[in-house]
PDB file of N, CA and C in Angstrom:
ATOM      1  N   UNK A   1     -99.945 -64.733-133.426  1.00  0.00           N
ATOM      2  CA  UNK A   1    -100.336 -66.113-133.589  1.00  0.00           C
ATOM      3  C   UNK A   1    -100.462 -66.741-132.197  1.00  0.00           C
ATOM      4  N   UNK A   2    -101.374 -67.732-131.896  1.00  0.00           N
ATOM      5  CA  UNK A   2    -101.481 -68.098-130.877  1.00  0.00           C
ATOM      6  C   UNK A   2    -100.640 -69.295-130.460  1.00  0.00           C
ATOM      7  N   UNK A   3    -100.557 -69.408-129.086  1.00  0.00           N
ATOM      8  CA  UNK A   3     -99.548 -70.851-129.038  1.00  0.00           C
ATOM      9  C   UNK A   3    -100.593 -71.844-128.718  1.00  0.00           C
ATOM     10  N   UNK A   4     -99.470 -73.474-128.671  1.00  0.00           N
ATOM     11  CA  UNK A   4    -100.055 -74.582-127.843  1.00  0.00           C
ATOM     12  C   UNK A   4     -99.030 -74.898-127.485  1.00  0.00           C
ATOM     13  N   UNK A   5     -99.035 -75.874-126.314  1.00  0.00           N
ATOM     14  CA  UNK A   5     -98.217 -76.254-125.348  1.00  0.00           C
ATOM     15  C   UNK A   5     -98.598 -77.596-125.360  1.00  0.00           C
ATOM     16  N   UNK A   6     -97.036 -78.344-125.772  1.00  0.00           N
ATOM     17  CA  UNK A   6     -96.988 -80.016-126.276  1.00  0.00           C
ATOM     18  C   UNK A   6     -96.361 -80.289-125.091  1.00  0.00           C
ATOM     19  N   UNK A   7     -96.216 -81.891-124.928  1.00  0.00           N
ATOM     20  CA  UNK A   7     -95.194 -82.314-124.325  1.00  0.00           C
ATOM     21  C   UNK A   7     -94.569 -83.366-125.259  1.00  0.00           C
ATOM     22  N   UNK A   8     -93.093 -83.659-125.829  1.00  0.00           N
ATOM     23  CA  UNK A   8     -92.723 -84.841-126.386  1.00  0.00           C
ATOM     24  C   UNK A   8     -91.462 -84.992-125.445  1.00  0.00           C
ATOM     25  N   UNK A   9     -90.895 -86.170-125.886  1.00  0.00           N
ATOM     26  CA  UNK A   9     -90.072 -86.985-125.354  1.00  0.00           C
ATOM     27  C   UNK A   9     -88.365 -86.496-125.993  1.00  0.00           C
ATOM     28  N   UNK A  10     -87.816 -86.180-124.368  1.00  0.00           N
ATOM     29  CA  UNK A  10     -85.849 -85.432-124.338  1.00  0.00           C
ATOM     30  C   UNK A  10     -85.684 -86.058-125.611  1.00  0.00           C
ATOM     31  N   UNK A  11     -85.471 -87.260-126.317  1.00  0.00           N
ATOM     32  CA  UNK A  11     -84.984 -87.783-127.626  1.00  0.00           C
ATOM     33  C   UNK A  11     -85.268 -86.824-128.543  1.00  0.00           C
ATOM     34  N   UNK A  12     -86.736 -86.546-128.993  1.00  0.00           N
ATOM     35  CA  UNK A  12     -87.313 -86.035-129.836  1.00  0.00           C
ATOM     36  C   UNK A  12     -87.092 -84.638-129.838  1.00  0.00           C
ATOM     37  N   UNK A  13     -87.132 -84.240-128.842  1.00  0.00           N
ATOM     38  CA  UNK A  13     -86.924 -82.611-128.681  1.00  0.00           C
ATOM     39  C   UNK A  13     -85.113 -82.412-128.956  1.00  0.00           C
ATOM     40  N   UNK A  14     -84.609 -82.646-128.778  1.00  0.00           N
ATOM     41  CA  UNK A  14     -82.883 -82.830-128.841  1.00  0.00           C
ATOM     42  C   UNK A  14     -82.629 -83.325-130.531  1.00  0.00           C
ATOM     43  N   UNK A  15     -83.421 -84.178-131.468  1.00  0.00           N
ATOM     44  CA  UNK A  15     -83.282 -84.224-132.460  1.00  0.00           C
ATOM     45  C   UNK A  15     -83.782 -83.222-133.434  1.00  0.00           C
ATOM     46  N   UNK A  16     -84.800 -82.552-132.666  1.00  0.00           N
ATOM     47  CA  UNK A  16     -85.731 -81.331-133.378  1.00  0.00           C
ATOM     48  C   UNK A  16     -84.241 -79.813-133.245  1.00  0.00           C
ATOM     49  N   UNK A  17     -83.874 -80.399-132.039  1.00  0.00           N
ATOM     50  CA  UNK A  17     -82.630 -78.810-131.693  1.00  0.00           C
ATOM     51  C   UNK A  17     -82.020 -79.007-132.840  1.00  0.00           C
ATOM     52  N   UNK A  18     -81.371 -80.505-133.120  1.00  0.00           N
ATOM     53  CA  UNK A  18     -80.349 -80.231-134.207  1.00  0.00           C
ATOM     54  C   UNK A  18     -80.693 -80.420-135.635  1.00  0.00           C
ATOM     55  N   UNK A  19     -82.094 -80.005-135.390  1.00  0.00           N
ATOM     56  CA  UNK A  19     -82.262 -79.352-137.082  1.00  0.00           C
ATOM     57  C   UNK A  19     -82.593 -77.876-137.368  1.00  0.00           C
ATOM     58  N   UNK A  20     -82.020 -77.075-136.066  1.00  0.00           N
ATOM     59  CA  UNK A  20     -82.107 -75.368-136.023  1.00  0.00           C
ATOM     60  C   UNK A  20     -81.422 -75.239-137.267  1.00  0.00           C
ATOM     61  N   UNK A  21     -81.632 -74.285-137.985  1.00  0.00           N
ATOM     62  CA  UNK A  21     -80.888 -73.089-139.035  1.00  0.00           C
ATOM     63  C   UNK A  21     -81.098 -72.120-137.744  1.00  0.00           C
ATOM     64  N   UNK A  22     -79.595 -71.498-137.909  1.00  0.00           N
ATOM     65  CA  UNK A  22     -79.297 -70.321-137.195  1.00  0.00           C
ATOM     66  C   UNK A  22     -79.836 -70.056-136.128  1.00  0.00           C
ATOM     67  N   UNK A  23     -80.744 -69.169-135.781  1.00  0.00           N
ATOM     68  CA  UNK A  23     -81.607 -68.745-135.110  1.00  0.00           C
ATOM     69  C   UNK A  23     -83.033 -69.491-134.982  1.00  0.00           C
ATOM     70  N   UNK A  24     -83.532 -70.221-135.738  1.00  0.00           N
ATOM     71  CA  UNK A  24     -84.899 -71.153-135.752  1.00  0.00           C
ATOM     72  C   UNK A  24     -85.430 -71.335-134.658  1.00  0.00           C
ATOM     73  N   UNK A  25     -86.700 -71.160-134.250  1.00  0.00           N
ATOM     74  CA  UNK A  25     -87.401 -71.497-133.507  1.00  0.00           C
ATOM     75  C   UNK A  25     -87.411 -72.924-133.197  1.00  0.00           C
ATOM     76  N   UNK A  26     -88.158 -73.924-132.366  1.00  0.00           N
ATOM     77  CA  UNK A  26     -88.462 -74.752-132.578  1.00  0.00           C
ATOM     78  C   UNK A  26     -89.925 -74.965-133.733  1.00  0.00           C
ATOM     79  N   UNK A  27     -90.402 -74.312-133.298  1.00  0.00           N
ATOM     80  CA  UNK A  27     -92.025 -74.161-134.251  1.00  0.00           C
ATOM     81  C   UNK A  27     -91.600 -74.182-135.563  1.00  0.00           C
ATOM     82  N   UNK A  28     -90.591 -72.819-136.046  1.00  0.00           N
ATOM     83  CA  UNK A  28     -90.288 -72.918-137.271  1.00  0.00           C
ATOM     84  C   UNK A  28     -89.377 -74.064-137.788  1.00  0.00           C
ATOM     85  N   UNK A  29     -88.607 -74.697-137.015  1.00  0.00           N
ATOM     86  CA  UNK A  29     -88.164 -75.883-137.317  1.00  0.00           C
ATOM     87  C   UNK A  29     -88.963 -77.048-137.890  1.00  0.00           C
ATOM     88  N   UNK A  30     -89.977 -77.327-136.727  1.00  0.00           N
ATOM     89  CA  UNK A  30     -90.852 -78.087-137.051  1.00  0.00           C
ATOM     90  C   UNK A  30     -92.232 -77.354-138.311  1.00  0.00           C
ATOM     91  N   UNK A  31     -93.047 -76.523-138.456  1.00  0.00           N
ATOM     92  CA  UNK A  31     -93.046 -76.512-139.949  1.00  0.00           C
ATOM     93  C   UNK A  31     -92.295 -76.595-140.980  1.00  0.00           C
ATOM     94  N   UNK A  32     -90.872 -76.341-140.743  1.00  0.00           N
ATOM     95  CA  UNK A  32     -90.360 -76.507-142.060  1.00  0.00           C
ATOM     96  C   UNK A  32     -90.208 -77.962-142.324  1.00  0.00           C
ATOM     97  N   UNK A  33     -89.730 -78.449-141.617  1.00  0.00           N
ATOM     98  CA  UNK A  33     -90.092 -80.214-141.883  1.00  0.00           C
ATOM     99  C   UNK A  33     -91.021 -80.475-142.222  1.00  0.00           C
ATOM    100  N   UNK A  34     -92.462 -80.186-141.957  1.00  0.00           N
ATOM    101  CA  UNK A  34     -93.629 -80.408-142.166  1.00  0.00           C
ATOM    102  C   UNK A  34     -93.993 -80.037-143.563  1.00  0.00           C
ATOM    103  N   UNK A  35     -93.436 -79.175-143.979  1.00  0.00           N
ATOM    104  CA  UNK A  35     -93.815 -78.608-145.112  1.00  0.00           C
ATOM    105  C   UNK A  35     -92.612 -79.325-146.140  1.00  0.00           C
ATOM    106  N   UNK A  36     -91.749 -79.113-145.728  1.00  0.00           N
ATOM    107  CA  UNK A  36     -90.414 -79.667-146.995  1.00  0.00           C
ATOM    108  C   UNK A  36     -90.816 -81.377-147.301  1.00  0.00           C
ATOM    109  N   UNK A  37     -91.935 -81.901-146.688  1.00  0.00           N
ATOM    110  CA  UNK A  37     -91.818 -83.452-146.705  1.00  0.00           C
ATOM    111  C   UNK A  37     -93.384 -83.617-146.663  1.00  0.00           C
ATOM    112  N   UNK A  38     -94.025 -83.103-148.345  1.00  0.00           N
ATOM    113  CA  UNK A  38     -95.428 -83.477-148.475  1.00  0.00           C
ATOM    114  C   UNK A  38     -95.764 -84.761-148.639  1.00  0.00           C
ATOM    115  N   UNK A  39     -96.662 -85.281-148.282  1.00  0.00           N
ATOM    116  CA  UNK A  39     -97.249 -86.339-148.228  1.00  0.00           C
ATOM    117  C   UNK A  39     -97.445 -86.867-149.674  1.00  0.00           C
ATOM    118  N   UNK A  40     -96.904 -88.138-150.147  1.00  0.00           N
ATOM    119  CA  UNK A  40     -96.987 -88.709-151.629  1.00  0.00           C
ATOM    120  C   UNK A  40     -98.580 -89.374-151.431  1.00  0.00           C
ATOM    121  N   UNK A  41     -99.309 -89.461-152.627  1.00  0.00           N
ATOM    122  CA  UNK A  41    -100.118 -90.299-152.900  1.00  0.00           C
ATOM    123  C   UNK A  41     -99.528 -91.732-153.444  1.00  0.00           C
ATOM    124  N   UNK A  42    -100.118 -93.174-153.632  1.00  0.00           N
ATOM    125  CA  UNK A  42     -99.561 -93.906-153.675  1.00  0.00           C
ATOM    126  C   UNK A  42     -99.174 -93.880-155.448  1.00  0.00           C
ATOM    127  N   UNK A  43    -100.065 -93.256-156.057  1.00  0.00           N
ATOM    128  CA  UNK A  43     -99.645 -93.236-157.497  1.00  0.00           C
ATOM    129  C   UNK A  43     -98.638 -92.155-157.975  1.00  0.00           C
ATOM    130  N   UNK A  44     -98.412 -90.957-156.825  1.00  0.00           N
ATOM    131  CA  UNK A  44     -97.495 -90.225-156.962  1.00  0.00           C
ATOM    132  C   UNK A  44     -95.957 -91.554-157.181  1.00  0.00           C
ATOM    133  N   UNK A  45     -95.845 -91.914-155.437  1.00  0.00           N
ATOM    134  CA  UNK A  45     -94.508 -92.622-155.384  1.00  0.00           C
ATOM    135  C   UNK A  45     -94.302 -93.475-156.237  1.00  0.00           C
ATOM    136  N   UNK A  46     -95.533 -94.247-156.984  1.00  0.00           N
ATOM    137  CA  UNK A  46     -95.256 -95.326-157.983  1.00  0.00           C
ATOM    138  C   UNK A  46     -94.364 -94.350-159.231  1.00  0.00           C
ATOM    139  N   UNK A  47     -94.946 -92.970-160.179  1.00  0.00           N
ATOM    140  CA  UNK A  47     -94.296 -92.272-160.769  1.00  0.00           C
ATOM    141  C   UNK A  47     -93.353 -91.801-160.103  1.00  0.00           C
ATOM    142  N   UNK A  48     -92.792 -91.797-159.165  1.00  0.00           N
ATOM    143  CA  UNK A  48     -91.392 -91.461-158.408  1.00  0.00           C
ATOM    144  C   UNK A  48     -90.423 -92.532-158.591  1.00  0.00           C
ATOM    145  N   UNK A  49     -90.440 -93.651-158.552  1.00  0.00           N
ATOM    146  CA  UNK A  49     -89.919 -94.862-158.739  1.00  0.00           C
ATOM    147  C   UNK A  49     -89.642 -95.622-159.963  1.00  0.00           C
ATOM    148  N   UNK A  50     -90.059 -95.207-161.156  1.00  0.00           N
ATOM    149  CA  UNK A  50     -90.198 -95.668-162.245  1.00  0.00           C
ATOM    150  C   UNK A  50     -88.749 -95.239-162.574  1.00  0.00           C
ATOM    151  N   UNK A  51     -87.749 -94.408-162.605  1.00  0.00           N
ATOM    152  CA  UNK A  51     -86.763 -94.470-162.916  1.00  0.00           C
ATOM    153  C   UNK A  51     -85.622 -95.552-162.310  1.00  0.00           C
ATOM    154  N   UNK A  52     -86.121 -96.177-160.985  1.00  0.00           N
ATOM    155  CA  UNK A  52     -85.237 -97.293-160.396  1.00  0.00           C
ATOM    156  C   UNK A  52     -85.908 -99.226-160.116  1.00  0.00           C
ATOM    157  N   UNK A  53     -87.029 -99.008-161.084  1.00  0.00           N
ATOM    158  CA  UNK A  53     -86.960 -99.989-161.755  1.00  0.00           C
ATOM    159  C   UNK A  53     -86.537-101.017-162.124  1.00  0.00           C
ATOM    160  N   UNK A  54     -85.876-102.135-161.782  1.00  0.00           N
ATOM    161  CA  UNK A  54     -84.413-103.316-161.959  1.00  0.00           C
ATOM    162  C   UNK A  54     -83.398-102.739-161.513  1.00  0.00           C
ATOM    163  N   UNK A  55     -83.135-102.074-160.946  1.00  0.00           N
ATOM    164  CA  UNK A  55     -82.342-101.547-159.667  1.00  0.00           C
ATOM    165  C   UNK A  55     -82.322-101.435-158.827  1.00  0.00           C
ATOM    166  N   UNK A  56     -81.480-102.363-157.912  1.00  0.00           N
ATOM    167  CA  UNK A  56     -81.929-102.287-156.541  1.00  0.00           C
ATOM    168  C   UNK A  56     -81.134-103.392-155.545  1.00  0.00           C
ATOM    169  N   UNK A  57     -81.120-103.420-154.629  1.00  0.00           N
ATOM    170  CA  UNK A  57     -80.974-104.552-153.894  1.00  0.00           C
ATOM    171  C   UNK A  57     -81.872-105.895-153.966  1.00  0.00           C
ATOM    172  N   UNK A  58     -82.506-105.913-154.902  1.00  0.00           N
ATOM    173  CA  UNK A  58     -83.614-107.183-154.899  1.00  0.00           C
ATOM    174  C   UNK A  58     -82.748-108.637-155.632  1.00  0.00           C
ATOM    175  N   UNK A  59     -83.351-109.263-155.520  1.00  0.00           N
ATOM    176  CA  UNK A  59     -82.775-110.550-156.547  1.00  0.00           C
ATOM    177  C   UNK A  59     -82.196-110.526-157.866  1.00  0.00           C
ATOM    178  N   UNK A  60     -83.227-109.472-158.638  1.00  0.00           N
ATOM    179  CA  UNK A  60     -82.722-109.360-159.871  1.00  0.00           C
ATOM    180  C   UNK A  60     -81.438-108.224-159.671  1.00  0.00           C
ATOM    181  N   UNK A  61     -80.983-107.618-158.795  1.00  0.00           N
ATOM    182  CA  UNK A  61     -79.818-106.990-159.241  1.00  0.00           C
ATOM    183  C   UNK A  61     -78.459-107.816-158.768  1.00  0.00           C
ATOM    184  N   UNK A  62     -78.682-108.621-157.948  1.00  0.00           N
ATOM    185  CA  UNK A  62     -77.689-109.481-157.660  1.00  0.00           C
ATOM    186  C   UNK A  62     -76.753-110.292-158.687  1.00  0.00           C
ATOM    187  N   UNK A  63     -75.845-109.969-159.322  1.00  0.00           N
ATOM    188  CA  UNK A  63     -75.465-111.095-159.999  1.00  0.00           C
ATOM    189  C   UNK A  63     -75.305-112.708-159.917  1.00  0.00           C
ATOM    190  N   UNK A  64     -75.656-113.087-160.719  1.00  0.00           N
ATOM    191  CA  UNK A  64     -76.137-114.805-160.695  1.00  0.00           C
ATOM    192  C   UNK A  64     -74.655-115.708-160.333  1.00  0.00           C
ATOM    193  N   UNK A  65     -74.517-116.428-159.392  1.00  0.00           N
ATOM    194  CA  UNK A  65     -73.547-117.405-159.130  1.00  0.00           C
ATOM    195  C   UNK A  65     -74.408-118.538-159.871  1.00  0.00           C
ATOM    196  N   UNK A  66     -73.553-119.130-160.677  1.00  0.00           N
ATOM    197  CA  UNK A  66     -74.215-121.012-160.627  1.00  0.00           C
ATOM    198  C   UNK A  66     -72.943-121.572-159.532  1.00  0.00           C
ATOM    199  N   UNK A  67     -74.299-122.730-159.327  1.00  0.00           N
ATOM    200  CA  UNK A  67     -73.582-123.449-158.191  1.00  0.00           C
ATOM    201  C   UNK A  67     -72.285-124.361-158.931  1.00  0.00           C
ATOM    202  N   UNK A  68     -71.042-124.527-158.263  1.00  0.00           N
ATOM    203  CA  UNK A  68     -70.010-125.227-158.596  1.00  0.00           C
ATOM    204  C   UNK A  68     -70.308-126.616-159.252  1.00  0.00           C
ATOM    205  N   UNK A  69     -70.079-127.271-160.176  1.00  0.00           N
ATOM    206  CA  UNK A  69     -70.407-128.700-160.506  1.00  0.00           C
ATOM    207  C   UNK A  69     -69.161-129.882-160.109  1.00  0.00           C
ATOM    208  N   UNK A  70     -70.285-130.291-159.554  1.00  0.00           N
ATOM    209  CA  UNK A  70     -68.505-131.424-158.512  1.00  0.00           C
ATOM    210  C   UNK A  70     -68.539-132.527-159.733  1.00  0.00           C
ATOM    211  N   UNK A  71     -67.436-132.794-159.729  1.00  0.00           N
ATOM    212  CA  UNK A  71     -67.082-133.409-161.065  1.00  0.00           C
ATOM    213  C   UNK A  71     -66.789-135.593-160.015  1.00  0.00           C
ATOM    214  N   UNK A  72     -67.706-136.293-160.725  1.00  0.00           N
ATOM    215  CA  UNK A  72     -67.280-137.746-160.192  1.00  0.00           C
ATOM    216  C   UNK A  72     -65.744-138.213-160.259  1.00  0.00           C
ATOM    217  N   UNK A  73     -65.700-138.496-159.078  1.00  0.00           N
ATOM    218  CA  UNK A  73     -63.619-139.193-159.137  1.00  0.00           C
ATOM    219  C   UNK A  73     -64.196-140.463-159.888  1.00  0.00           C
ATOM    220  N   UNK A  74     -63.066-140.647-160.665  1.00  0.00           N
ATOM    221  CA  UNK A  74     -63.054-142.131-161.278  1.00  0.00           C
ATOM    222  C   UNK A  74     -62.430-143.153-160.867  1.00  0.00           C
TER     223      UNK A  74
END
């Protein structure tokens, strides 16, 4: 197989090391990421999501406070 010769950035390359299995190349590192993490279509992720539905961090999962009612002194 033939090579190419990248340049990326000490961060990136140092985060790529610590996703070696065993012996891993960098190359094979990086296809396997590439491959383990296919690209969704947007109607894929919508059927991906349908099970979390009203779940969530949004408004509706928050439980409802009512505001305190200040009662008039007499």
């Amino acid at each position: 197989m033939t090579t190419k010769t990248i340049s990326i950035e000490r961060d990136t390359y140092e985060m790529l090391a610590k996703k070696r299995r065993g012996r891993e190349t960098l190359s094979q590192v990086v296809r396997r990421l590439v491959t383990d993490c296919p690209a969704l279509t947007v109607e894929e992720l919508e059927e991906a999501m349908k099970p979390f539905i009203g779940i969530g961090a949004g408004r509706k999962a928050r439980p409802h406070h009512k505001p305190q009612q200040r009662h008039a002194i007499a």
